[in-house]
PDB file of N, CA and C in Angstrom:
ATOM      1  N   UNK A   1       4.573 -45.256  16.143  1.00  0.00           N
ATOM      2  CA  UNK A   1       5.377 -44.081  16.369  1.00  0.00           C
ATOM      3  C   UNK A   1       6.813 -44.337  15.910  1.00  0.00           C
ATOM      4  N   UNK A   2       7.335 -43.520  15.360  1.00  0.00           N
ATOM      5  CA  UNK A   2       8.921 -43.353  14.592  1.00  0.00           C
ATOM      6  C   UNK A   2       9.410 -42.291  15.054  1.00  0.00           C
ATOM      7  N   UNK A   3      10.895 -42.607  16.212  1.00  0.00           N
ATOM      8  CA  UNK A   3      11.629 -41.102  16.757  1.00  0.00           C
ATOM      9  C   UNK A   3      12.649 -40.946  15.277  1.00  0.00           C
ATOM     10  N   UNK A   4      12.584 -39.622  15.308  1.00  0.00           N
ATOM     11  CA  UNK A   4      13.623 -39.501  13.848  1.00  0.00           C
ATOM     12  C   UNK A   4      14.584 -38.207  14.822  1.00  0.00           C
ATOM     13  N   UNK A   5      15.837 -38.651  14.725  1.00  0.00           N
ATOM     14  CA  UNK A   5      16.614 -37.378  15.349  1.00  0.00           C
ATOM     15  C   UNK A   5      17.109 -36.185  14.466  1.00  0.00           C
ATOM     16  N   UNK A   6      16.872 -35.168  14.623  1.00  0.00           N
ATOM     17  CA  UNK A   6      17.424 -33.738  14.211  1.00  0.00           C
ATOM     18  C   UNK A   6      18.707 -33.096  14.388  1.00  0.00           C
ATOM     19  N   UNK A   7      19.516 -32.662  13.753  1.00  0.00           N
ATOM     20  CA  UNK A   7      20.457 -32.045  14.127  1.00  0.00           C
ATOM     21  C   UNK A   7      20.694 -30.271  13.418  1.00  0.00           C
ATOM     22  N   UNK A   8      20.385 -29.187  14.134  1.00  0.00           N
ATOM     23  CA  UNK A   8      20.445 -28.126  13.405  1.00  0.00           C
ATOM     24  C   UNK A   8      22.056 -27.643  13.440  1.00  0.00           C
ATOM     25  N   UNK A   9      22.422 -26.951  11.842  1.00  0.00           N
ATOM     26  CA  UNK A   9      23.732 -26.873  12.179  1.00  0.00           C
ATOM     27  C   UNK A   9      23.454 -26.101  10.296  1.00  0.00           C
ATOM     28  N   UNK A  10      24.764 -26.511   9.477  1.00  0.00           N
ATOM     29  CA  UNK A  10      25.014 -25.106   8.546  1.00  0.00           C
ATOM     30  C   UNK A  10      25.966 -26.677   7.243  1.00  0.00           C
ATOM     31  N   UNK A  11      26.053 -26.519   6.403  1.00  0.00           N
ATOM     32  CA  UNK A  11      26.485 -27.356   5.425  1.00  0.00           C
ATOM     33  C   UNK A  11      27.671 -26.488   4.376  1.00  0.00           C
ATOM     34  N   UNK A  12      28.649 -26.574   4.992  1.00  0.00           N
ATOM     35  CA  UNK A  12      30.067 -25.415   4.507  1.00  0.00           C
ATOM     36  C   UNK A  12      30.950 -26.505   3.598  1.00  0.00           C
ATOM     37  N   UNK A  13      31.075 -25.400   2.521  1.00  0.00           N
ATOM     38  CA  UNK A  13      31.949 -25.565   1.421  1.00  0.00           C
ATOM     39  C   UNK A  13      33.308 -25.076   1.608  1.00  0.00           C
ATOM     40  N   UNK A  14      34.209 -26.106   1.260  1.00  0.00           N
ATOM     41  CA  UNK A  14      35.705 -25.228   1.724  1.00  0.00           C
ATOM     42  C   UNK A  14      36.449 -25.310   0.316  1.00  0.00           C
ATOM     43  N   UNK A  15      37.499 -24.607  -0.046  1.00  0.00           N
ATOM     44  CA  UNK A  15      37.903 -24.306  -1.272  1.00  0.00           C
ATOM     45  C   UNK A  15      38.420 -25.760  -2.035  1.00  0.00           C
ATOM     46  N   UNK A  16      38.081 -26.906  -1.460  1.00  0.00           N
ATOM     47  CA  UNK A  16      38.776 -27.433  -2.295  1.00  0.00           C
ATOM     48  C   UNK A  16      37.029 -28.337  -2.761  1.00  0.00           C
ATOM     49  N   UNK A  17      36.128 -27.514  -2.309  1.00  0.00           N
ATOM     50  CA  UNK A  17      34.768 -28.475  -2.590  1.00  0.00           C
ATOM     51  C   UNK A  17      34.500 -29.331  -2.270  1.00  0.00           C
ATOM     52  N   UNK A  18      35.065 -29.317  -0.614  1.00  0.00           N
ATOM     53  CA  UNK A  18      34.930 -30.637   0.302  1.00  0.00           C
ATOM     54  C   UNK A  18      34.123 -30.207   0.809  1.00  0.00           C
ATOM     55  N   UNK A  19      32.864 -31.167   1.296  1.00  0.00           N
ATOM     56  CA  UNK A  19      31.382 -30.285   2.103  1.00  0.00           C
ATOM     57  C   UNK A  19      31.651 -31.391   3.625  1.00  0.00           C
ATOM     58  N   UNK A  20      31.040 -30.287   4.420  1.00  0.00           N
ATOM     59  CA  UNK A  20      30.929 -30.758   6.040  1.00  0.00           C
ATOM     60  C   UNK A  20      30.456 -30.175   6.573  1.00  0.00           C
ATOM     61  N   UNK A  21      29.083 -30.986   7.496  1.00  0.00           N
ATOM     62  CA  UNK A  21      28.019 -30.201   8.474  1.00  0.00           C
ATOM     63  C   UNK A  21      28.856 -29.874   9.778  1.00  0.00           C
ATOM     64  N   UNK A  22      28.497 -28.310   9.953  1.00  0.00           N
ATOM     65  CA  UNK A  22      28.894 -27.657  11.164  1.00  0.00           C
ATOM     66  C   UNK A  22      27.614 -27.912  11.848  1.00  0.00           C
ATOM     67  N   UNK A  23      27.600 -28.364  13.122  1.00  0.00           N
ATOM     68  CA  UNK A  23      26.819 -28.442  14.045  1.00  0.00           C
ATOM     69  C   UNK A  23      26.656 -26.909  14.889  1.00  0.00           C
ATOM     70  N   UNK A  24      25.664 -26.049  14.884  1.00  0.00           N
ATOM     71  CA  UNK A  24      25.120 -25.670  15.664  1.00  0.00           C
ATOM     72  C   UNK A  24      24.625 -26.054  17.166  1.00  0.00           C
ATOM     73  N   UNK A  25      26.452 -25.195  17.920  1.00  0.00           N
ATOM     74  CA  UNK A  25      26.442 -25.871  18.864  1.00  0.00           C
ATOM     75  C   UNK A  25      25.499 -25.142  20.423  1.00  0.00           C
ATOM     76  N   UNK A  26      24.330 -24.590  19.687  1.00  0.00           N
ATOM     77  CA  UNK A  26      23.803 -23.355  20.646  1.00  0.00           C
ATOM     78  C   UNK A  26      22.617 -24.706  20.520  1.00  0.00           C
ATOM     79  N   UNK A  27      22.424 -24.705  19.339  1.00  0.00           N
ATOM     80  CA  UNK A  27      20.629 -25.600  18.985  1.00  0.00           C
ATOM     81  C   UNK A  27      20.880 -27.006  19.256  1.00  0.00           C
ATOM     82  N   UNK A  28      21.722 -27.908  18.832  1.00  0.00           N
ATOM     83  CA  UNK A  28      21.891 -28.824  18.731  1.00  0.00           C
ATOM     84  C   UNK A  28      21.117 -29.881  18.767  1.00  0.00           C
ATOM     85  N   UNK A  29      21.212 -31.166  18.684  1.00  0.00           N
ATOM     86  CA  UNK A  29      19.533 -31.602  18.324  1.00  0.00           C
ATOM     87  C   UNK A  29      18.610 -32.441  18.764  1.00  0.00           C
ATOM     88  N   UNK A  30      17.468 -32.869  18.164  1.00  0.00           N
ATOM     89  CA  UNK A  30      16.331 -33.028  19.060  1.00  0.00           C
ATOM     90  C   UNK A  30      15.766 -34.733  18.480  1.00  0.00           C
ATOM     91  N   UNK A  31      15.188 -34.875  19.492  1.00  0.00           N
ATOM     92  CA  UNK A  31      14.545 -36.398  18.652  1.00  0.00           C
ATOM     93  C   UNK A  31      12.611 -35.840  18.786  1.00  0.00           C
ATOM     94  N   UNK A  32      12.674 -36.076  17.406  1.00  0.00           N
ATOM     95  CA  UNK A  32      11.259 -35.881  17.483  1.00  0.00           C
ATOM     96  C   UNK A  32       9.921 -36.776  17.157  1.00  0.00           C
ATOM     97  N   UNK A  33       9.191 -36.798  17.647  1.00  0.00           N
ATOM     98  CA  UNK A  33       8.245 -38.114  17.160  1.00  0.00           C
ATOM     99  C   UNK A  33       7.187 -37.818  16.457  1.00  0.00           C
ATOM    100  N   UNK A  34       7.146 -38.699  15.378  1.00  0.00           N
ATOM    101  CA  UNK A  34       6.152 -38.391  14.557  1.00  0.00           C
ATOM    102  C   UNK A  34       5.260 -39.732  14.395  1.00  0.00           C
ATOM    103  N   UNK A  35       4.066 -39.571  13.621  1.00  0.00           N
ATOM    104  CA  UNK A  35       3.414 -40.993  13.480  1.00  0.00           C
ATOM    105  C   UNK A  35       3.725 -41.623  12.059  1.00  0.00           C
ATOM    106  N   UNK A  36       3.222 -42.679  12.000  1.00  0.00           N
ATOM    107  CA  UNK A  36       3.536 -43.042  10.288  1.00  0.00           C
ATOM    108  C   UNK A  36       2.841 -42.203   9.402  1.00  0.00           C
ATOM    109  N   UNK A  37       1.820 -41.636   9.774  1.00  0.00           N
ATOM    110  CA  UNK A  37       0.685 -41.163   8.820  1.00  0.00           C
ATOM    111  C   UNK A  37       1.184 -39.185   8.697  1.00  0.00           C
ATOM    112  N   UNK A  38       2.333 -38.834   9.534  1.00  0.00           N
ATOM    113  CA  UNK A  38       3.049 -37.434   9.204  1.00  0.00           C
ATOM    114  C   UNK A  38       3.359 -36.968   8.186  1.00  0.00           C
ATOM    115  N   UNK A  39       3.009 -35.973   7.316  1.00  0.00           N
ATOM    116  CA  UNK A  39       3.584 -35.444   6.569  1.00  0.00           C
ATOM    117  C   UNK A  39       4.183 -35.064   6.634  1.00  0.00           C
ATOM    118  N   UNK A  40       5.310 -34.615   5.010  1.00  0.00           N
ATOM    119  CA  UNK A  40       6.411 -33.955   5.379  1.00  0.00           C
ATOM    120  C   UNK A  40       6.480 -32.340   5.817  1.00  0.00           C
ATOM    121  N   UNK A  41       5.255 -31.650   5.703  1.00  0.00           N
ATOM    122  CA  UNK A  41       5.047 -30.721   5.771  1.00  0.00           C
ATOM    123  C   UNK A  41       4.385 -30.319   7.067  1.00  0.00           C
ATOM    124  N   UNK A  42       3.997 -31.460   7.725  1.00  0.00           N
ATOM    125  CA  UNK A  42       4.052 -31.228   9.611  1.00  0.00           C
ATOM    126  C   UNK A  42       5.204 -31.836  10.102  1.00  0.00           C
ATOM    127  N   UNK A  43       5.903 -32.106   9.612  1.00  0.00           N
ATOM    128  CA  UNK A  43       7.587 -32.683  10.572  1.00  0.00           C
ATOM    129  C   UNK A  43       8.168 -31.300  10.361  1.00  0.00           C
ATOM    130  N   UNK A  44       7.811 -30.704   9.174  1.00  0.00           N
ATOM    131  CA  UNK A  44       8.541 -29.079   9.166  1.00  0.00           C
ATOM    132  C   UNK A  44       8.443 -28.182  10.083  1.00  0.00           C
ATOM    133  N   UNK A  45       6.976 -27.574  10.010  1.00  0.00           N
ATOM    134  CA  UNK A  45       6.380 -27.440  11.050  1.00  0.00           C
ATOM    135  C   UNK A  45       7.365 -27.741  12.316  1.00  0.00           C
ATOM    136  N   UNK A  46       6.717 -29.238  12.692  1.00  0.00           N
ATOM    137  CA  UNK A  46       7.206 -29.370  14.140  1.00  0.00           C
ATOM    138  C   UNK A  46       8.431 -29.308  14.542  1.00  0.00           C
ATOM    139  N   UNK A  47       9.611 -29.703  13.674  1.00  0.00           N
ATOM    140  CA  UNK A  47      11.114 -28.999  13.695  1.00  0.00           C
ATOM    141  C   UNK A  47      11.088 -28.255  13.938  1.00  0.00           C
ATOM    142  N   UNK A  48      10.470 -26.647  13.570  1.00  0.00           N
ATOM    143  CA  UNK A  48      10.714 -25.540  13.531  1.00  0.00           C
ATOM    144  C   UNK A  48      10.107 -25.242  14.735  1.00  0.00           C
ATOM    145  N   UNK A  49       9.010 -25.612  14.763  1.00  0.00           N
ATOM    146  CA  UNK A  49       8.599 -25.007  16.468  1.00  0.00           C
ATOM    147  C   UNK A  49       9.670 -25.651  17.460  1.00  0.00           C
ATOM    148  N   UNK A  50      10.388 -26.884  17.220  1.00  0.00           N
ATOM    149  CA  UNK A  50      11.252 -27.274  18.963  1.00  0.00           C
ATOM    150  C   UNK A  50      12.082 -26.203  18.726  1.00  0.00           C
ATOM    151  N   UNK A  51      12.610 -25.701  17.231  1.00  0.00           N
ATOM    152  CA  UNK A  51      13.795 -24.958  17.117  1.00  0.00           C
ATOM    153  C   UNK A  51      13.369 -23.078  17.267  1.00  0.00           C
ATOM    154  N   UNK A  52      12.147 -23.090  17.434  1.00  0.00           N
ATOM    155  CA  UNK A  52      11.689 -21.548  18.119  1.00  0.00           C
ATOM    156  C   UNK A  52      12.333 -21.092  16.334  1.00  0.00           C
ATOM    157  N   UNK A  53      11.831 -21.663  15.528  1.00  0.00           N
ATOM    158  CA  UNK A  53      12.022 -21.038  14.449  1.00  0.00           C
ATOM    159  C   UNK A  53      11.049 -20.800  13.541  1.00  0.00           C
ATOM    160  N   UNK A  54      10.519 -19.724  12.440  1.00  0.00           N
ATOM    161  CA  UNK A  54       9.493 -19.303  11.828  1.00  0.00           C
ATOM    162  C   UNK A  54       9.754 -20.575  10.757  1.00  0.00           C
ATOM    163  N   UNK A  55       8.816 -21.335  10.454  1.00  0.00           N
ATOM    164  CA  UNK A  55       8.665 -22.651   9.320  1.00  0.00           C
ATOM    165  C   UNK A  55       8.620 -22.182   7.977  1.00  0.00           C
ATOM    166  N   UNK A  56       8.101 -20.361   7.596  1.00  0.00           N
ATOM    167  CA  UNK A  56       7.919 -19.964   6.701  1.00  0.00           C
ATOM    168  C   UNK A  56       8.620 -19.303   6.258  1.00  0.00           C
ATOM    169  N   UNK A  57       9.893 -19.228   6.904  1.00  0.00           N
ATOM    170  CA  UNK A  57      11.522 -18.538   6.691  1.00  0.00           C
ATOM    171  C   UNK A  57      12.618 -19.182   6.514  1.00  0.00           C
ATOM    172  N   UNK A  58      12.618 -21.056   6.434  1.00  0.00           N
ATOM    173  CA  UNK A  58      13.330 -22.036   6.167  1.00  0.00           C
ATOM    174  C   UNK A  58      12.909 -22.303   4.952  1.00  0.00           C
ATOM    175  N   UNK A  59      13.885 -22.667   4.457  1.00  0.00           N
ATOM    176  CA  UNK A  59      13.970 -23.655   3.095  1.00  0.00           C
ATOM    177  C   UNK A  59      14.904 -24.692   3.069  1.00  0.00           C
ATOM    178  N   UNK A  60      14.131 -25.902   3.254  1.00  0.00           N
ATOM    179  CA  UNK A  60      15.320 -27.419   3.247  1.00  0.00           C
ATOM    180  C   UNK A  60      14.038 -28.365   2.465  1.00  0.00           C
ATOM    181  N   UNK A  61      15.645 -28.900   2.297  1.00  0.00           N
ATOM    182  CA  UNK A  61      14.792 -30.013   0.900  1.00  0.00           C
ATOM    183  C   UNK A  61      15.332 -31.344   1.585  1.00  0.00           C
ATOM    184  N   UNK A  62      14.115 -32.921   0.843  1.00  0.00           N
ATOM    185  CA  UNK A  62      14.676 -34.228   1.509  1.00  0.00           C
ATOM    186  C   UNK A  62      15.380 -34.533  -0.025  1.00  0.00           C
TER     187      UNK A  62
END
């Protein structure tokens, strides 16, 4: 078993093209456990369900 921690939040550009994660401080984040044998496409999944969010309405890339 591997805990991998989550943090939901927003990735803002400011005019001078300096980038910095805003933390979403309503969701904030989760440790979730997965096995070695997880795909990346059930860690999606299971993110999205702790986060009460539709998996098929996100788009994030590793």
């Amino acid at each position: 078993m591997v805990l991998i921690y989550v943090k939901s939040g927003e990735w803002m550009c400011s005019r001078g093209d300096d980038w910095s994660f805003v933390v979403d401080k309503e969701r904030r984040g989760r440790m979730v456990t997965l096995a070695t044998t997880t795909t990346l496409k059930q860690l999606k999944i299971m993110v999205c369900e702790d986060y009460a969010v539709d998996h098929n309405a996100i788009n994030f890339f590793f």
